[in-house]
Protein backbone atom coordinates (compact mmCIF):
# COMPACT_ATOMS: atom_id res chain seq x y z
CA UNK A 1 19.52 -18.31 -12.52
CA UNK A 2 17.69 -21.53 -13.06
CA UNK A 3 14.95 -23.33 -11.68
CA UNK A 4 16.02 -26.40 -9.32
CA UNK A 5 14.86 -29.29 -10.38
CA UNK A 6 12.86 -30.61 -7.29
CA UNK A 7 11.53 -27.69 -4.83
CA UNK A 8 11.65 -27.98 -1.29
CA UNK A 9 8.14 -27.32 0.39
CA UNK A 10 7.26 -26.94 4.11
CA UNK A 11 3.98 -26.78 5.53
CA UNK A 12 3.09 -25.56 9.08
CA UNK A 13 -0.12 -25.72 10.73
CA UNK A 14 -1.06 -25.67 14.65
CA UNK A 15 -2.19 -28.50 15.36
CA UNK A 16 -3.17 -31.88 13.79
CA UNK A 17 -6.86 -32.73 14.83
CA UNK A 18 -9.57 -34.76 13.25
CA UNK A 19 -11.21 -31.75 11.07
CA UNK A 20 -11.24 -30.06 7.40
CA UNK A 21 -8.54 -27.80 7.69
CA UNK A 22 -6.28 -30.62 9.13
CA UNK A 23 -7.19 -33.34 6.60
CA UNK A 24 -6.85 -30.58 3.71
CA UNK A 25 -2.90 -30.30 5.13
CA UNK A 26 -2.02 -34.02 5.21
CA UNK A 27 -3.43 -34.36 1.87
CA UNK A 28 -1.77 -32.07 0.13
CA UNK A 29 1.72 -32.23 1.90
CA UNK A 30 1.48 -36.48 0.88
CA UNK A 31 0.32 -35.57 -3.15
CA UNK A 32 2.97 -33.04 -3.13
CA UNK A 33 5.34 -36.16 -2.32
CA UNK A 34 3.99 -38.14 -4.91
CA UNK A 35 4.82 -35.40 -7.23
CA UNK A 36 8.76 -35.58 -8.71
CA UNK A 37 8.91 -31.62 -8.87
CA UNK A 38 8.37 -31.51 -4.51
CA UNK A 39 10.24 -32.64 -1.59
CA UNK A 40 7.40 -31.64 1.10
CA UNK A 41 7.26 -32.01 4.91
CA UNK A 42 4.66 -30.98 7.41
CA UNK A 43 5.53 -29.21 10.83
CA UNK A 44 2.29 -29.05 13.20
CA UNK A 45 2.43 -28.93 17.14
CA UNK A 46 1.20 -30.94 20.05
CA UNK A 47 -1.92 -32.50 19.42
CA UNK A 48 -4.41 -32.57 22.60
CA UNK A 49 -7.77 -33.10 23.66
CA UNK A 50 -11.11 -34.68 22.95
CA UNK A 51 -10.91 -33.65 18.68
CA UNK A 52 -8.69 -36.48 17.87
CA UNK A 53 -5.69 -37.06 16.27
CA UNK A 54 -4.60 -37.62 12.75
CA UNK A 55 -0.78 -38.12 12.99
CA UNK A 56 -1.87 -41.39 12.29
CA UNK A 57 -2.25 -41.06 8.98
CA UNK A 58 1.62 -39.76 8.45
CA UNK A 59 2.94 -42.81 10.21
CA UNK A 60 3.85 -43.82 6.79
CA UNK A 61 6.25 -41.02 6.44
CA UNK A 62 7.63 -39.83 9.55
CA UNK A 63 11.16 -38.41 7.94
CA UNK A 64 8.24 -36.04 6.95
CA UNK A 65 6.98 -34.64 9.68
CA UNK A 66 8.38 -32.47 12.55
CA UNK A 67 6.45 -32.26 15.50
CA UNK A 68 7.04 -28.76 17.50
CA UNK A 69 5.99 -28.95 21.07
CA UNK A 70 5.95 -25.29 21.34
CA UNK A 71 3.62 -24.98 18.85
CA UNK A 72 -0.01 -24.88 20.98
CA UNK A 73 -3.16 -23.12 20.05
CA UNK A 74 -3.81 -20.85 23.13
CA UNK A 75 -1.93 -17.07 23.11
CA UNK A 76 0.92 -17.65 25.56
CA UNK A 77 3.68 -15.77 25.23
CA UNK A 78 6.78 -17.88 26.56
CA UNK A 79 6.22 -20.54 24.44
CA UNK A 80 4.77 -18.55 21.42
CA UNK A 81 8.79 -16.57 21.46
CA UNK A 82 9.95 -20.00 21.84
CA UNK A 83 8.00 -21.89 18.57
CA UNK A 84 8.55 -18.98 16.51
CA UNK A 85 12.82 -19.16 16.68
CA UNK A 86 12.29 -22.97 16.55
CA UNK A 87 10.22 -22.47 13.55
CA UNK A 88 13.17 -20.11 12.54
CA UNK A 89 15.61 -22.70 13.14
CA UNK A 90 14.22 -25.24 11.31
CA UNK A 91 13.07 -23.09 7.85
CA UNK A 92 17.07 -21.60 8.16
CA UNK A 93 18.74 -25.19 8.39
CA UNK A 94 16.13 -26.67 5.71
CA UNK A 95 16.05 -23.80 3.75
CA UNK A 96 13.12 -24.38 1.86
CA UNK A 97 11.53 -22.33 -1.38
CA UNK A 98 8.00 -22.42 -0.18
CA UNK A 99 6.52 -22.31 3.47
CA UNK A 100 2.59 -23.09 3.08
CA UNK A 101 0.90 -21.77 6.52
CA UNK A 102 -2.35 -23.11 8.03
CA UNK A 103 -4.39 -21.84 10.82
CA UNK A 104 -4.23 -18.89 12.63
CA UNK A 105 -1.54 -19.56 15.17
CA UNK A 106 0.94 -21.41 12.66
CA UNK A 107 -0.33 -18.91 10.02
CA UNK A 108 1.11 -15.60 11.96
CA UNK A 109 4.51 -17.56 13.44
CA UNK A 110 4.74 -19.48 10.47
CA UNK A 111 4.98 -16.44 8.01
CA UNK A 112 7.18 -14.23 10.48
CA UNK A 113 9.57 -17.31 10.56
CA UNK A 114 9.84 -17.71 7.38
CA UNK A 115 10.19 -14.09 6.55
CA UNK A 116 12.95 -13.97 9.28
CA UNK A 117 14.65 -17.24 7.63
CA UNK A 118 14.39 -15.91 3.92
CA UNK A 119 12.51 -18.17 2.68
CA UNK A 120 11.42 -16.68 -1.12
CA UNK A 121 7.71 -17.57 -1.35
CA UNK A 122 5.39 -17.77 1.60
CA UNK A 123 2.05 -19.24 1.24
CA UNK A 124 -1.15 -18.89 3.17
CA UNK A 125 -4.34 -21.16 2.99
CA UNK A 126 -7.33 -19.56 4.70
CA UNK A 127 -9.72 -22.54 5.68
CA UNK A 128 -12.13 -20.29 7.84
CA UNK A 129 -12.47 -16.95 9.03
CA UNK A 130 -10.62 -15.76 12.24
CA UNK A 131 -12.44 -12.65 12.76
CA UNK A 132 -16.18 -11.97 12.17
CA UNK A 133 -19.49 -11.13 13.96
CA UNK A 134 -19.01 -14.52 16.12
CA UNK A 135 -16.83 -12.85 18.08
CA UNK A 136 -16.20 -9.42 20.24
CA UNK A 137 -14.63 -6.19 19.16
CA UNK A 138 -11.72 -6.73 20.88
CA UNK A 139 -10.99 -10.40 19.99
CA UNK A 140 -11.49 -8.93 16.27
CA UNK A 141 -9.56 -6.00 16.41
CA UNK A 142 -6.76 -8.52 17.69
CA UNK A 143 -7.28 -10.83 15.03
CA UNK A 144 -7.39 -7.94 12.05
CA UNK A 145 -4.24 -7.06 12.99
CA UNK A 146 -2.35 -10.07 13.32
CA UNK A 147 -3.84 -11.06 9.55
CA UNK A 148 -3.02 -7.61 8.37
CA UNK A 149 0.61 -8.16 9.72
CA UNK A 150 1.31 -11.84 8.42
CA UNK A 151 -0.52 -10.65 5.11
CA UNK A 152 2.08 -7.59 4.67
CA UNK A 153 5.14 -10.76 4.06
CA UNK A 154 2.56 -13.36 2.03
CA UNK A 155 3.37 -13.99 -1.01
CA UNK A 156 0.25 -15.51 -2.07
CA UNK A 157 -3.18 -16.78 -0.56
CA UNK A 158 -5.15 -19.78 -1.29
CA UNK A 159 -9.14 -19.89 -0.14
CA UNK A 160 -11.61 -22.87 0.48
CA UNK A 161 -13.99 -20.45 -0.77
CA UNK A 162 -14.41 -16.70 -2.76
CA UNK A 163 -16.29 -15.31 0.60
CA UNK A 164 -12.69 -15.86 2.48
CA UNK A 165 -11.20 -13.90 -0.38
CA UNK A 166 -13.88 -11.54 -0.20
CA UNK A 167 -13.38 -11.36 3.87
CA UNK A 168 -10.00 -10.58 3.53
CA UNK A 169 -10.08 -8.05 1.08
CA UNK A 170 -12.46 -6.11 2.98
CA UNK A 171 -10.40 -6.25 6.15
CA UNK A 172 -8.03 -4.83 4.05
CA UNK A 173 -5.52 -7.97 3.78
CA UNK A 174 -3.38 -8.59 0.34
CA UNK A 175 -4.94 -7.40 -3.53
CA UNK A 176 -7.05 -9.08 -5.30
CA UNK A 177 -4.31 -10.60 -8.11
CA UNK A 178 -2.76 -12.06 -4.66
CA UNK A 179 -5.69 -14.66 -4.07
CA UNK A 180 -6.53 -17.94 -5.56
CA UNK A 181 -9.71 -20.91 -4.58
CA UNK A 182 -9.10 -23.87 -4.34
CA UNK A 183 -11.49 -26.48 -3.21
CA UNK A 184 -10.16 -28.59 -0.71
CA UNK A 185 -10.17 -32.25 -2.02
CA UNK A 186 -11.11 -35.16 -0.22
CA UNK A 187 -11.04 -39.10 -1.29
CA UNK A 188 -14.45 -39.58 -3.11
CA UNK A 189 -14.56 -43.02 -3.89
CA UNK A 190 -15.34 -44.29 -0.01
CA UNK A 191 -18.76 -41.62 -0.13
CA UNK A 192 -19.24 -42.28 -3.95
CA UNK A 193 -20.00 -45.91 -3.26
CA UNK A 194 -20.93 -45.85 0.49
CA UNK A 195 -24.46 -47.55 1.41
CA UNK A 196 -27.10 -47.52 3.43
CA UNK A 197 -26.11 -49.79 5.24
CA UNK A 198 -29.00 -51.67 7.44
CA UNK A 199 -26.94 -53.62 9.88
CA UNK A 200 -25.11 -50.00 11.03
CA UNK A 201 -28.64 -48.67 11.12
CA UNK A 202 -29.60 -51.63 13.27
CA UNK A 203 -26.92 -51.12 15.48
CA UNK A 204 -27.60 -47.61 15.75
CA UNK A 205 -31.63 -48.37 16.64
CA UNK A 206 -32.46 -46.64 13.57
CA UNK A 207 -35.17 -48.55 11.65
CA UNK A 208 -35.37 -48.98 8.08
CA UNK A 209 -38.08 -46.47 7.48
CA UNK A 210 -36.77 -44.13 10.32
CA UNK A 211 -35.27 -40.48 8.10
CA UNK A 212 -32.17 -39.78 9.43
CA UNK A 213 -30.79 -36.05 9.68
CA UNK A 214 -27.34 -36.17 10.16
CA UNK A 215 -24.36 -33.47 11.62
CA UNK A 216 -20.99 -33.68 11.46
CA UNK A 217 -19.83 -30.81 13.56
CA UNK A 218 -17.79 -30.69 17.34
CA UNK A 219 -20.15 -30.59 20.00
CA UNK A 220 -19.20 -26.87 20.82
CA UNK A 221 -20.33 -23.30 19.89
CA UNK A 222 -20.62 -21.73 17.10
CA UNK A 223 -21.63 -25.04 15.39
CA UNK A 224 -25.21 -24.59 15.86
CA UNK A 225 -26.54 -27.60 17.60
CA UNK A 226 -28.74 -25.33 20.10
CA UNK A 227 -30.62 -24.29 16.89
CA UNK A 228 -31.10 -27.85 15.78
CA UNK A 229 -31.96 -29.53 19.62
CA UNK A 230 -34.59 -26.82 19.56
CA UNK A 231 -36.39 -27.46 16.37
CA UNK A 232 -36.42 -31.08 17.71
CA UNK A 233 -38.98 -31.16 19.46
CA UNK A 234 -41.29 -29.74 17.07
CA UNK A 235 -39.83 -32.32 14.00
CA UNK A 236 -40.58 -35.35 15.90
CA UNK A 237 -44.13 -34.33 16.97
CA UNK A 238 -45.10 -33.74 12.65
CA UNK A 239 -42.33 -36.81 11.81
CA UNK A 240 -41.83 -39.28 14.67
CA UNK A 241 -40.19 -41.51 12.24
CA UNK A 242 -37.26 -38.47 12.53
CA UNK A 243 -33.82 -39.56 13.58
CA UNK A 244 -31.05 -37.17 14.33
CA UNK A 245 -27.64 -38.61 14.16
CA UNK A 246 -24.28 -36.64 15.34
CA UNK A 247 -21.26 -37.12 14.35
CA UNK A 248 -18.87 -35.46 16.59
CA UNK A 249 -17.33 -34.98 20.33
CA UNK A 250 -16.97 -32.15 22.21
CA UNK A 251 -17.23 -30.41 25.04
CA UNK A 252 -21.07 -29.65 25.11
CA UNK A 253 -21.97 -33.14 24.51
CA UNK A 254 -22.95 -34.40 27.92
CA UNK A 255 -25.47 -31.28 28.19
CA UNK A 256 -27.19 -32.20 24.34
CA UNK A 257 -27.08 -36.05 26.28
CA UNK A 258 -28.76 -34.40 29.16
CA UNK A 259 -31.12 -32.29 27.47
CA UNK A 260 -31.95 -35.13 25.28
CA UNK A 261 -32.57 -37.53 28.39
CA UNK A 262 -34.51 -35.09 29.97
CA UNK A 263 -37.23 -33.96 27.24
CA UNK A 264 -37.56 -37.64 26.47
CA UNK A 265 -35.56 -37.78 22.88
CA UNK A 266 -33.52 -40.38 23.85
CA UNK A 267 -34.25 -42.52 20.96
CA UNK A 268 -34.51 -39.97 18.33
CA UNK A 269 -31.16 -38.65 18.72
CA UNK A 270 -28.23 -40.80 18.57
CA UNK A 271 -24.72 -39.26 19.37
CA UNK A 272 -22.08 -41.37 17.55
CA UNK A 273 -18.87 -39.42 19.02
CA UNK A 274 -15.41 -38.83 16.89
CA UNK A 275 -15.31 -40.83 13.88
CA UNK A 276 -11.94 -41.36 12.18
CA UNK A 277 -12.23 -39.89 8.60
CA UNK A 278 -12.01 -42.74 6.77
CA UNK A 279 -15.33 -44.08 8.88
CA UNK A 280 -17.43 -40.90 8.19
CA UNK A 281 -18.56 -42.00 5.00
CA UNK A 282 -20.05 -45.27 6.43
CA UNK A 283 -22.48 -42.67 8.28
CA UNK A 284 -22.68 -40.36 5.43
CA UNK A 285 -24.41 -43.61 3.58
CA UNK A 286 -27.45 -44.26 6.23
CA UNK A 287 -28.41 -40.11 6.05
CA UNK A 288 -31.43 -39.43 4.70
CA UNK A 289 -30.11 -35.61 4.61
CA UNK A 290 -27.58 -33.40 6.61
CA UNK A 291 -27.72 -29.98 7.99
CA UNK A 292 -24.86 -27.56 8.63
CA UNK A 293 -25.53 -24.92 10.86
CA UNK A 294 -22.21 -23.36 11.81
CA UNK A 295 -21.56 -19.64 12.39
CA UNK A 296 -18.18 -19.63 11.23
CA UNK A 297 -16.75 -22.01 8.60
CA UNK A 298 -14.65 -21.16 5.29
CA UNK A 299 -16.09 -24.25 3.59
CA UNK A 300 -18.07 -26.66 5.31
CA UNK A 301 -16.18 -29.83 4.54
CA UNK A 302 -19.56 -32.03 5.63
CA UNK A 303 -21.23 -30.40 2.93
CA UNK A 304 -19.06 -31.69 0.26
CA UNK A 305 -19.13 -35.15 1.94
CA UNK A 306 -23.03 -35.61 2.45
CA UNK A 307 -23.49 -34.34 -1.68
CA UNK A 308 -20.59 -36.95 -2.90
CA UNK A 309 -22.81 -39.46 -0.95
CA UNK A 310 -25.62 -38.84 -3.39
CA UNK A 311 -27.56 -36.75 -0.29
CA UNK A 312 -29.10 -33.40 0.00
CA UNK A 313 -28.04 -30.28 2.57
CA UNK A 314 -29.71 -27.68 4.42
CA UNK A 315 -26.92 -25.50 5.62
CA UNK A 316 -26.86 -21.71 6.96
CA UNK A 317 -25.79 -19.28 4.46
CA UNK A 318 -22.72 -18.70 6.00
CA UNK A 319 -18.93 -17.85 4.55
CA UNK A 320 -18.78 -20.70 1.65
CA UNK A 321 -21.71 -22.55 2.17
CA UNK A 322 -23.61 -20.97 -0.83
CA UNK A 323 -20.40 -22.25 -3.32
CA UNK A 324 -21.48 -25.90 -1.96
CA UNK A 325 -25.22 -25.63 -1.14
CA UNK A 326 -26.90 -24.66 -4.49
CA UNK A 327 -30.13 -23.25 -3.14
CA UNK A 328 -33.02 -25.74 -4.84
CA UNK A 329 -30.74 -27.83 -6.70
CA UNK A 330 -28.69 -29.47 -4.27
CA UNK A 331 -29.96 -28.78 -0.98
CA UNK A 332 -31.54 -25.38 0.44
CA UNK A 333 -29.76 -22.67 2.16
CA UNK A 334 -31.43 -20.42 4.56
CA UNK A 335 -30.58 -17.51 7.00
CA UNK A 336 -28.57 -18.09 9.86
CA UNK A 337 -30.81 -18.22 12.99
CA UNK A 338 -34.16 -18.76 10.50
CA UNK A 339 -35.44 -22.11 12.48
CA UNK A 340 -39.17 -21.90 10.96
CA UNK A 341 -36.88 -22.45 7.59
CA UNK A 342 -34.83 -25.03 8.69
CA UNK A 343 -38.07 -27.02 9.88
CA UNK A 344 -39.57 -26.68 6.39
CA UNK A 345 -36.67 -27.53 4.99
CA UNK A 346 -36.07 -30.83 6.56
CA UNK A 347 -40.07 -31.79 6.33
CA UNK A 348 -39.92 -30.81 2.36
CA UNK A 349 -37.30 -33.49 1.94
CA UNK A 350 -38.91 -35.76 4.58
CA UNK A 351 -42.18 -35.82 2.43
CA UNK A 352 -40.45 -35.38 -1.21
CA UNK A 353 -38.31 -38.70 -1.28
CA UNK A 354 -38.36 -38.20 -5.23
CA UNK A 355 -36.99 -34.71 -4.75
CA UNK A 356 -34.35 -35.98 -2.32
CA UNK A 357 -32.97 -38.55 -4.69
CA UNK A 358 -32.69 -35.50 -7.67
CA UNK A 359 -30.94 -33.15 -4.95
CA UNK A 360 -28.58 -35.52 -4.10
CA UNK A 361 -27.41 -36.81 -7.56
CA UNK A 362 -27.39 -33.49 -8.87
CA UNK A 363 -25.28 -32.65 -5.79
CA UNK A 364 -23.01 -36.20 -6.54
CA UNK A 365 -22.37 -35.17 -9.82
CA UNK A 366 -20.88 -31.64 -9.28
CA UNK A 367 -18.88 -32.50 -6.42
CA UNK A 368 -16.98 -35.33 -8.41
CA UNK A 369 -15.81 -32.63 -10.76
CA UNK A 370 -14.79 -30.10 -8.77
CA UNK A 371 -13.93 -32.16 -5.21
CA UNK A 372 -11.33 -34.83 -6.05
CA UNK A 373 -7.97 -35.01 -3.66
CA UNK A 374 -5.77 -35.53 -7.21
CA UNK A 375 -7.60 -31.81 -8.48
CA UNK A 376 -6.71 -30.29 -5.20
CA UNK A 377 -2.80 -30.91 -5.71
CA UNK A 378 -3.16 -30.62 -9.43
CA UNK A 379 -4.47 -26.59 -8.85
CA UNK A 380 -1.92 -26.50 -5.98
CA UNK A 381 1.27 -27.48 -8.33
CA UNK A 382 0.01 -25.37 -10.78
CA UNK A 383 0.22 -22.08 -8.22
CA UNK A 384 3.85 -23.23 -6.92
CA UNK A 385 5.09 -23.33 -10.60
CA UNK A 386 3.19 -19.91 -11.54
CA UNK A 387 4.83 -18.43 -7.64
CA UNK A 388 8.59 -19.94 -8.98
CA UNK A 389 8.35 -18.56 -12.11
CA UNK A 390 7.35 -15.19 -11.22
CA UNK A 391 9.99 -15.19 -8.29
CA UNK A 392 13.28 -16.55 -10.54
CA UNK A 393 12.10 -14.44 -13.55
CA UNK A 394 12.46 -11.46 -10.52
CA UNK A 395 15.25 -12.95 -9.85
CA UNK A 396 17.16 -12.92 -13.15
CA UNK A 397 15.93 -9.58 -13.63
CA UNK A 398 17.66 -8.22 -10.32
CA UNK A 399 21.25 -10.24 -11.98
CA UNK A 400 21.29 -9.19 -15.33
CA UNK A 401 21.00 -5.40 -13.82
């Protein structure tokens, strides 16, 4: 028993919104099709609501991607039956080698299906954690279980980051030998040679010698913009030259509008809304620095982007922030919740331009080595051919006995 010449790879995630995980998925299913050894396709569901939408970006190859309207991120149990014998369906009729799972809903259907179908190798990427302390006993009890369920019929898992790996090994999910990191790629060249570009600043009402503190993150919790709006006040008072720009939308952001109307900060912070990816490099450029405050996060994709930019972090030392944020060398990394540290942070790099510039070209540097879109897929064909190999030597074994 031989192996076929080109293998047929699906990918399934929940939803296609404007975020890391997402981006990670359309990036890797379009490389694999640039590759001669993979026919890959993407299944995701219904894309709603104020995140955005990047089904845009497979417009280019729609014989590629299934849309399945079943497929929605809430628990509900009608159409949750209903997605998972579509998802059945599909993965019998296509009858692929590999089914690569994203996100927790698509993750749990998406590995029963493909159990149920036969599919031989079955995939998981863990972008961020789905149980944790940011969330009740219940919720995570929930959660465990599902994981531990799906994880009994992976073959294999890929991580953003070693603290997902270590998460999941702790929670008891998969062995060690079953777990691989790979950095999730991104385009470089659009942050590598962005600007700072003055007439954006302009148009922003950010002056030239304003220092601008930037946040990509969704308005919402868990991605700590309480903890930043309430150092604010006490930035702008030592640096009124401070700007605070957000890039995001969500559904807290008329109350940060309204806080910011109210306590007269206004003009120091400047909410930009959703910006399509290939825009949030143009902002990247006019930072001065970005924080990262999230409570829950594999790998905070921003914190790639700002270093490839040539600028430093200050990011919570949460899941894989500390694989991104080198403490002193590229940024600094403090406790979650610590806001006397974040303050000190953000003035030390305020009054240290010289430091700054170091931080962030040390930062630039590493993250062109490690970060690049064609590494990414590179790493990723490398697991699929280790996966086949292992399976048809397994295989062979089972027919010559």
């Amino acid at each position: 028993m031989g192996v076929p010449s080109r293998i047929r790879v699906v990918h399934v995630i929940t939803r296609l919104i404007v975020g890391g995980a997402q981006e990670n998925t359309i990036a890797s299913v379009k490389g694999l099709q640039a590759n001669p050894d993979w026919l890959a396709e993407l299944i995701a569901g219904p894309t709603h609501g104020p995140e955005g939408s990047l089904e845009h970006l497979l417009d280019d190859c729609p014989e590629h991607f299934t849309r399945l309207e079943h497929l929605v991120r809430p628990v509900h149990p009608w159409r949750d039956l209903l997605a998972f014998r579509e998802l059945t369906r599909i993965l019998r009729e296509r009858a692929p080698t590999i089914v690569h799972t994203h996100s927790g809903k698509a993750g749990v259907l998406g590995r029963m299906a493909a159990k149920k179908a036969n599919v031989p190798i079955i995939v998981h990427t863990i972008h961020g954690p789905s149980f944790g302390p940011f969330q009740g006993k219940l919720a995570n009890f929930f959660f465990r279980r599902a994981e531990r369920m799906a994880g009994a019929i992976t073959t294999h898992f890929i991580t953003v980051a070693h603290a997902m790996t270590r998460l999941y090994l702790n929670a008891g999910i998969g062995r060690p030998e079953q777990y691989t990191r790979i950095f999730s790629g991104f385009d470089l060249a659009p942050y590598a040679n962005a600007t700072n570009d003055q007439h954006l600043r302009t148009s922003l009402g950010i002056e030239p010698n304003d220092f601008v503190v930037g946040k990509i993150a969704r308005l919402f919790q868990l991605k700590g913009h309480d903890d930043l709006f309430t150092v604010i006040p006490s930035l702008v008072a030592k640096c009124p030259r401070m700007k605070f720009l957000l890039i995001g939308d969500g559904p807290w952001r008329e109350r940060f509008e309204q806080w910011a109307k109210k306590q007269g900060f206004r003009d120091h912070v400047i909410f930009v809304g959703l910006v399509p990816p290939e825009r949030v490099s143009h902002y990247t450029g006019i930072m001065d620095t970005l924080v990262h405050l999230s409570r829950r996060e594999g790998l905070p994709r921003a914190l790639p982007q700002a270093l490839a930019t040539g600028k430093p972090v200050v990011g919570y030392d949460t899941d894989g922030a500390s694989e991104v944020c080198h403490h002193g060398q590229t940024g600094f990394l403090i406790n979650v919740g610590d806001l006397s540290a974040l303050q000190e942070s953000l003035l030390t790099l305020e009054a240290n331009p010289n430091r700054r510039q170091e931080m962030g070209e040390r930062g630039k540097a590493w993250v062109g080595q490690v970060f690049s879109v064609d590494r990414m897929i590179a790493e990723l064909s490398r697991l699929y051919h280790s996966l086949l190999a292992s399976h048809f030597r397994s295989a062979n074994q089972v027919c010559s006995n």
